[in-house]
PDB file of N, CA and C in Angstrom:
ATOM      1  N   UNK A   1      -9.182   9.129   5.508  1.00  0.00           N
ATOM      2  CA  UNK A   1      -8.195   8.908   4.476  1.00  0.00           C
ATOM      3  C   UNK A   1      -6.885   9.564   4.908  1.00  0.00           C
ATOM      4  N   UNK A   2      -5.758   9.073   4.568  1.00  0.00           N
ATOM      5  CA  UNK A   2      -4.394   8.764   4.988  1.00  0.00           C
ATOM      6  C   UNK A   2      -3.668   9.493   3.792  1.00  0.00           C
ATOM      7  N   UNK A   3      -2.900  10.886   3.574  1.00  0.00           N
ATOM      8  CA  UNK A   3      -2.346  10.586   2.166  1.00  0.00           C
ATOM      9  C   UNK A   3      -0.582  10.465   2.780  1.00  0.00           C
ATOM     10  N   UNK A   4      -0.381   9.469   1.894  1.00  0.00           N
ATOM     11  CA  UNK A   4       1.449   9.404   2.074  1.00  0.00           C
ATOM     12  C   UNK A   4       1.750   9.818   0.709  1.00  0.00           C
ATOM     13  N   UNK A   5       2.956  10.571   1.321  1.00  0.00           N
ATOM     14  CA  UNK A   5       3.732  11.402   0.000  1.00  0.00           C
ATOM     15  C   UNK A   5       5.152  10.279   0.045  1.00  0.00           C
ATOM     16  N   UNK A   6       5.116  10.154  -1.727  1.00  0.00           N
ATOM     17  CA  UNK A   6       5.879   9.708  -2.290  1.00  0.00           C
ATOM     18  C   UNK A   6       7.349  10.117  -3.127  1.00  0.00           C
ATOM     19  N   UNK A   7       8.220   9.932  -2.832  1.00  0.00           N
ATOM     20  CA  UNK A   7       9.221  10.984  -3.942  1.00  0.00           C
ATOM     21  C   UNK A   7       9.640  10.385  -5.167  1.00  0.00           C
ATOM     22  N   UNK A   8       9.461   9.025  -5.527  1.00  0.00           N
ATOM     23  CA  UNK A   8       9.253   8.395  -6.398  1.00  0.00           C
ATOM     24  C   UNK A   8       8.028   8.160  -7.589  1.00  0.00           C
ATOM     25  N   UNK A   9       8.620   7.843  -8.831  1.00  0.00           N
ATOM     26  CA  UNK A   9       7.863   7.643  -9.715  1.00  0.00           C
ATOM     27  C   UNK A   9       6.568   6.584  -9.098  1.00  0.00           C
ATOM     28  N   UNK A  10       6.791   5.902  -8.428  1.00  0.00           N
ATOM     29  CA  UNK A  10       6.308   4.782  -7.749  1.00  0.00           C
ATOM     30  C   UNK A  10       6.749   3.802  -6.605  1.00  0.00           C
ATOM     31  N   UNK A  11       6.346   3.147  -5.846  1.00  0.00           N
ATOM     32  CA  UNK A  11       6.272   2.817  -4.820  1.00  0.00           C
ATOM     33  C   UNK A  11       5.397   1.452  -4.570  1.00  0.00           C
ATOM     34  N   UNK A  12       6.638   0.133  -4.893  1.00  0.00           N
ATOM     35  CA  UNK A  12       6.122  -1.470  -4.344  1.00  0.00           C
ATOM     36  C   UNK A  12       4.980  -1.291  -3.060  1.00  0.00           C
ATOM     37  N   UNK A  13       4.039  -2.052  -3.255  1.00  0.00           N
ATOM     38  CA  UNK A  13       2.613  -2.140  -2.389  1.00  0.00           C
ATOM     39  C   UNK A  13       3.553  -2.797  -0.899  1.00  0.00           C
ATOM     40  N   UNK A  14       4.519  -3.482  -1.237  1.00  0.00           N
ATOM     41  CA  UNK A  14       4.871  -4.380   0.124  1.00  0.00           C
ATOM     42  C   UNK A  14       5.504  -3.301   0.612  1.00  0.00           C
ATOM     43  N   UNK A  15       6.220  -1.864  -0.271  1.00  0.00           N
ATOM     44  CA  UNK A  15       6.727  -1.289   0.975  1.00  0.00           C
ATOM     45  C   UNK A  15       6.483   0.245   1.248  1.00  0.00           C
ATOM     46  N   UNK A  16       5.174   0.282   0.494  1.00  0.00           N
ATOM     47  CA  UNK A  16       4.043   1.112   0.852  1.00  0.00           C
ATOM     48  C   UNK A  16       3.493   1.316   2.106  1.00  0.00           C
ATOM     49  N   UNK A  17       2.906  -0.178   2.164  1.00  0.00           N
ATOM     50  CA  UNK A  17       2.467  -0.445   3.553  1.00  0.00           C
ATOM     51  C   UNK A  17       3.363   0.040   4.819  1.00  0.00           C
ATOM     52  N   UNK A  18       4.603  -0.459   4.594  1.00  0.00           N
ATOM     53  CA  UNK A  18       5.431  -0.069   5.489  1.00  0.00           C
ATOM     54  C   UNK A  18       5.746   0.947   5.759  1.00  0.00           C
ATOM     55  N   UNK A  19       6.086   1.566   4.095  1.00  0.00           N
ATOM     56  CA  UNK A  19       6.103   3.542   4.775  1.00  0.00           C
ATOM     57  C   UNK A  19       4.869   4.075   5.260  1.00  0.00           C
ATOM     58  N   UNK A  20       3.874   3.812   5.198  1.00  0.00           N
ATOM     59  CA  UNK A  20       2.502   4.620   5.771  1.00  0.00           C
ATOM     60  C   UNK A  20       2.463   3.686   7.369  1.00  0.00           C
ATOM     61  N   UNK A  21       3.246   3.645   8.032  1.00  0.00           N
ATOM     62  CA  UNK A  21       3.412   2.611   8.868  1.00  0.00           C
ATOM     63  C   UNK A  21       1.893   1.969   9.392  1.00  0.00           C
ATOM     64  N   UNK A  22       1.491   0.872   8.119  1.00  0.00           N
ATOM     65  CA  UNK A  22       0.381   0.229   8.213  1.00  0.00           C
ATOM     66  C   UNK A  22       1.023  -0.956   8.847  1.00  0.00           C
ATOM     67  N   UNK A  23       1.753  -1.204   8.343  1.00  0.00           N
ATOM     68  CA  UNK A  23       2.877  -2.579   9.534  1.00  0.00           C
ATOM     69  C   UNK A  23       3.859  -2.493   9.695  1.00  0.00           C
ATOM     70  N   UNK A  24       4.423  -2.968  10.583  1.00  0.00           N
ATOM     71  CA  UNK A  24       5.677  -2.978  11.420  1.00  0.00           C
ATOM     72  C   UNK A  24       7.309  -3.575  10.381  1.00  0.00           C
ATOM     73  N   UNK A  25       6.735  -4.592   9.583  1.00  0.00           N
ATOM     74  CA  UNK A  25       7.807  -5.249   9.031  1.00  0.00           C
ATOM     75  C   UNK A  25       7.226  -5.683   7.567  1.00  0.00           C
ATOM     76  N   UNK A  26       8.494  -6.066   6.901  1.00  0.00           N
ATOM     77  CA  UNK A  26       8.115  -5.732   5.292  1.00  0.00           C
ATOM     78  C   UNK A  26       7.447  -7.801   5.460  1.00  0.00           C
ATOM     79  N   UNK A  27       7.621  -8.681   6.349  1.00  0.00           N
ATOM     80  CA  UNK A  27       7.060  -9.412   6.270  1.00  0.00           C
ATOM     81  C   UNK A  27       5.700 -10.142   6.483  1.00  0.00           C
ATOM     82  N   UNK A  28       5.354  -8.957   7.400  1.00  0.00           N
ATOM     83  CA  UNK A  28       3.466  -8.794   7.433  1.00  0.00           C
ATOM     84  C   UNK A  28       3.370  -8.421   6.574  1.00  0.00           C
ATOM     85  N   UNK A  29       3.442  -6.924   5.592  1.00  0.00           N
ATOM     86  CA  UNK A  29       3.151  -7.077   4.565  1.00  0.00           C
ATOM     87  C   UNK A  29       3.071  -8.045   3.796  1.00  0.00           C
ATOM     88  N   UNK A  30       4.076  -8.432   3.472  1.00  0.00           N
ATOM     89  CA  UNK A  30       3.754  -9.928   2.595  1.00  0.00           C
ATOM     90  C   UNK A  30       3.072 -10.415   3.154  1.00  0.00           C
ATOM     91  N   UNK A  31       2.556 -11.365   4.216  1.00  0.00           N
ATOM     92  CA  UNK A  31       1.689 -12.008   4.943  1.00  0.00           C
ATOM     93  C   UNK A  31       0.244 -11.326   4.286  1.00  0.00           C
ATOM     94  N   UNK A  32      -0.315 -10.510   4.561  1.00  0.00           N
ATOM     95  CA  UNK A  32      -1.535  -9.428   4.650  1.00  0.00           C
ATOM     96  C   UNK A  32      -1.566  -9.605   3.251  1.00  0.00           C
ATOM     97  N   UNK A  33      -0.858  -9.024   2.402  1.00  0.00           N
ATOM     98  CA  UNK A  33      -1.419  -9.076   1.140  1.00  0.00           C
ATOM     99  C   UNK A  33      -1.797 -10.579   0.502  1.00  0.00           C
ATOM    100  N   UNK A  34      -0.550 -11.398   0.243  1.00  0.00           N
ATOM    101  CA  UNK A  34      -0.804 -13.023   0.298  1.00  0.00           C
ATOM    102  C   UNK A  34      -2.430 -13.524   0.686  1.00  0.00           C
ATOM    103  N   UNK A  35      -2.751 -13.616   1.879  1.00  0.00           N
ATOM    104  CA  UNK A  35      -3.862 -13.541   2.222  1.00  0.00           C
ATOM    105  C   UNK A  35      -5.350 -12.743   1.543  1.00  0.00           C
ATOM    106  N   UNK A  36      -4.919 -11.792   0.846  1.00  0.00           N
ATOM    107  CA  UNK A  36      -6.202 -11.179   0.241  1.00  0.00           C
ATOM    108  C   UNK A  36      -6.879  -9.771   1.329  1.00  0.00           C
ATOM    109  N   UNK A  37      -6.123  -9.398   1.832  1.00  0.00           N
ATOM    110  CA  UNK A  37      -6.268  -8.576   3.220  1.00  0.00           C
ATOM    111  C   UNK A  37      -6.161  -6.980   2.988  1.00  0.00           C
ATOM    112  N   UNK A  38      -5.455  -6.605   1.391  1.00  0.00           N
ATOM    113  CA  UNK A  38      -5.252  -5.465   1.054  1.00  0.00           C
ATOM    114  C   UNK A  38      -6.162  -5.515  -0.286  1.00  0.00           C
ATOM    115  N   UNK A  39      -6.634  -4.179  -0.331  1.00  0.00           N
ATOM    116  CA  UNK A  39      -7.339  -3.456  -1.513  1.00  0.00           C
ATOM    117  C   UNK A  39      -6.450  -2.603  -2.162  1.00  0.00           C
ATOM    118  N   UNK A  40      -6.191  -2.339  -3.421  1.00  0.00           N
ATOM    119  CA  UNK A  40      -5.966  -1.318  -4.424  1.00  0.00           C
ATOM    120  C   UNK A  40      -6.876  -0.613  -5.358  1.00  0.00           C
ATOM    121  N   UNK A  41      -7.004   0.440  -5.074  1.00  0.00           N
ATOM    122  CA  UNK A  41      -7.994   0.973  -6.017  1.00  0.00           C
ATOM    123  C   UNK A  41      -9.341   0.423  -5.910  1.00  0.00           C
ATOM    124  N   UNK A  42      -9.853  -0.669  -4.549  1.00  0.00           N
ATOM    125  CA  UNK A  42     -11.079  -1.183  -4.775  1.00  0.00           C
ATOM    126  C   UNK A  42     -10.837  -2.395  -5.128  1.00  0.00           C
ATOM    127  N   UNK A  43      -9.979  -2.764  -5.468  1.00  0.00           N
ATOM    128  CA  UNK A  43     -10.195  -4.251  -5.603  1.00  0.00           C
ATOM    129  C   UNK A  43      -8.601  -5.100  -5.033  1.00  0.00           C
ATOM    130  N   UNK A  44      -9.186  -6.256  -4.364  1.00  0.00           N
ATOM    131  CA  UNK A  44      -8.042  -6.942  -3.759  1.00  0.00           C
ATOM    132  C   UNK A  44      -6.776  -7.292  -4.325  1.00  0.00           C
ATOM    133  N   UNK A  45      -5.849  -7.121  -4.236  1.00  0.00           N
ATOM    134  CA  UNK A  45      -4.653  -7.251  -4.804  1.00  0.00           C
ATOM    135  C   UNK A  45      -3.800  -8.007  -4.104  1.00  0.00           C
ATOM    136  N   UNK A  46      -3.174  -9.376  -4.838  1.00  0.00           N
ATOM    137  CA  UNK A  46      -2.534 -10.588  -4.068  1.00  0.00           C
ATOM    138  C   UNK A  46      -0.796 -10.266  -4.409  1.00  0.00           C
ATOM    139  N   UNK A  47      -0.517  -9.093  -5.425  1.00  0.00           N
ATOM    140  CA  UNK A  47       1.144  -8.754  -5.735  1.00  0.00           C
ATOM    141  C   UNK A  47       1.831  -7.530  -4.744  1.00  0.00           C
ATOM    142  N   UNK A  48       2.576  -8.221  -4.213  1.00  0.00           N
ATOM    143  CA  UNK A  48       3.369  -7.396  -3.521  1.00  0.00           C
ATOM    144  C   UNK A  48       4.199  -6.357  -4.066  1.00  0.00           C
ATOM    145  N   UNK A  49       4.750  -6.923  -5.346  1.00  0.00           N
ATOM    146  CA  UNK A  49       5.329  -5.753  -5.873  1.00  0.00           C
ATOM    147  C   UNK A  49       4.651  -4.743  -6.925  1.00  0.00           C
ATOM    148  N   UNK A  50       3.019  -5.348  -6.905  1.00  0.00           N
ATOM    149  CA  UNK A  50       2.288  -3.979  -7.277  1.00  0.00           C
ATOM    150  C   UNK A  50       3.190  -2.364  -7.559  1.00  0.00           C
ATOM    151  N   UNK A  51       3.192  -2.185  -8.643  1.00  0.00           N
ATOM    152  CA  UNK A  51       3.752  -0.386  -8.364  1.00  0.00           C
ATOM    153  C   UNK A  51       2.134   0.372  -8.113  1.00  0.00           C
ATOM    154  N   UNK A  52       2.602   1.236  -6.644  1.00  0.00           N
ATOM    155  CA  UNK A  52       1.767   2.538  -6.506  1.00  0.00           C
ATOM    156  C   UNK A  52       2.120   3.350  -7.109  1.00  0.00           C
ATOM    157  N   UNK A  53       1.105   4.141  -7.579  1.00  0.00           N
ATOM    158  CA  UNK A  53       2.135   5.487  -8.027  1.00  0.00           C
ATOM    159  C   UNK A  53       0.835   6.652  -7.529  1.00  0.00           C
ATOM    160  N   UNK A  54       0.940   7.951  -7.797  1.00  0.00           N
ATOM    161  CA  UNK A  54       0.668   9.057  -7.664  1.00  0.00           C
ATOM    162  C   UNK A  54      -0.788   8.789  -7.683  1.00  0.00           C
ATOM    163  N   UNK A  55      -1.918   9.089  -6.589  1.00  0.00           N
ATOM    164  CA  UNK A  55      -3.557   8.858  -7.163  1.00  0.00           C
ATOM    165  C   UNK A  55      -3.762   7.682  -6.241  1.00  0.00           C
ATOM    166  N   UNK A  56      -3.129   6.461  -6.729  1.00  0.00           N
ATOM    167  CA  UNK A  56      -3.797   4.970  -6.151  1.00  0.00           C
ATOM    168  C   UNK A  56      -4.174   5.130  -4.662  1.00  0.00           C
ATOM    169  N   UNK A  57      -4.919   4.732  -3.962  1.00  0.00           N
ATOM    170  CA  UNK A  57      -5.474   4.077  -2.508  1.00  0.00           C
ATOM    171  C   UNK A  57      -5.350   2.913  -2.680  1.00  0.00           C
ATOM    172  N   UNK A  58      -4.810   2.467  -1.371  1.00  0.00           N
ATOM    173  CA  UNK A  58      -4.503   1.559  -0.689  1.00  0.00           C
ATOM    174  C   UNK A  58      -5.778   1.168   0.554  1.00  0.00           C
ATOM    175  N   UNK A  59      -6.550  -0.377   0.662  1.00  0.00           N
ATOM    176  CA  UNK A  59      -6.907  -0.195   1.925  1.00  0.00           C
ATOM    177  C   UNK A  59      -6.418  -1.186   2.678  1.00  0.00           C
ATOM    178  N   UNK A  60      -6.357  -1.045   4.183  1.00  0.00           N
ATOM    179  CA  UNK A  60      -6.004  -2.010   4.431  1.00  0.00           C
ATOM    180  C   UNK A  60      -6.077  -1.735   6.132  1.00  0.00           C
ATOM    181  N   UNK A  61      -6.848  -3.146   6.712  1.00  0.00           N
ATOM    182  CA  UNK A  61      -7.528  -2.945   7.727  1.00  0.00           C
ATOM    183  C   UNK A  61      -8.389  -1.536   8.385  1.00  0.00           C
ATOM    184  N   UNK A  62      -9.444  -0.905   7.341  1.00  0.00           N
ATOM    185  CA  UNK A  62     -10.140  -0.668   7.438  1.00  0.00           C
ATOM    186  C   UNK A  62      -9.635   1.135   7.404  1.00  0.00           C
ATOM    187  N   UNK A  63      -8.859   0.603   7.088  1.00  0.00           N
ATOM    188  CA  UNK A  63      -7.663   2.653   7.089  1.00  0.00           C
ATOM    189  C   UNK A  63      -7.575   2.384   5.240  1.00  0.00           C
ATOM    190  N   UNK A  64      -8.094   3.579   4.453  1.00  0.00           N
ATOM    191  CA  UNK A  64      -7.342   4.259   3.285  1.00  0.00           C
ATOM    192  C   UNK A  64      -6.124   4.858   3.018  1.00  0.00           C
ATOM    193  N   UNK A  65      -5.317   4.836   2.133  1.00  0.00           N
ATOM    194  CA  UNK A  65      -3.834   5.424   1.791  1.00  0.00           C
ATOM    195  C   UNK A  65      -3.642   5.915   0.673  1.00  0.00           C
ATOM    196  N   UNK A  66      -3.474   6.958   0.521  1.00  0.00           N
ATOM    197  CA  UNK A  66      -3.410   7.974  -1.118  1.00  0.00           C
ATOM    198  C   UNK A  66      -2.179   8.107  -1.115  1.00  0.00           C
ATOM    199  N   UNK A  67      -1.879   7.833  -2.062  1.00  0.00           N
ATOM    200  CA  UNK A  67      -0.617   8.026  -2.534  1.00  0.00           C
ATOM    201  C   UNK A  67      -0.307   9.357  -3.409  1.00  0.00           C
ATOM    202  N   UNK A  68       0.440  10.196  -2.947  1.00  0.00           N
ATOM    203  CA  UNK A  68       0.464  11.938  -3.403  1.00  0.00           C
ATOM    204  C   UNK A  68       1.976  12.305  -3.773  1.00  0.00           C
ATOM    205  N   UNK A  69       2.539  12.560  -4.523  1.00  0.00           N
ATOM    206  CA  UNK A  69       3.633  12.897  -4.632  1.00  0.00           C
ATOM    207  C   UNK A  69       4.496  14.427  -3.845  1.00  0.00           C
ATOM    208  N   UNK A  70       5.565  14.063  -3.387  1.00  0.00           N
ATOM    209  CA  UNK A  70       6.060  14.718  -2.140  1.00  0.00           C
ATOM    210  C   UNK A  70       6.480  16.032  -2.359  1.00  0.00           C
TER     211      UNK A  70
END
């Protein structure tokens, strides 16, 4: 498990990914999630602009992401 610190109330899933550098560009993200390729909390999540906030995991290709405030 991965925790990324956040300084925000919350934090869009499309650019989540990107700050925990799970991908390279905010358009794999979109790609990856679209597809059904990311988990939240356990269950698949198809919205990119999902808000993370403080607590949630992220999975995605087989790596976890906690989201912790900074």
């Amino acid at each position: 498990m991965e925790y990324i610190a956040i300084e925000t109330e919350f934090i869009k899933l499309q650019q989540f990914l990107k700050f925990a550098n799970a991908v390279s560009q905010g358009s794999d993200a979109k790609y990856f999630i679209q597809e059904g390729k990311v988990k939240v909390n356990g269950e698949v999540c198809l919205q990119r602009g999902k808000k993370i906030i403080e607590g949630d995991t992220v999975e995605f290709e087989g790596k976890v992401y906690t989201a912790v405030k900074a």
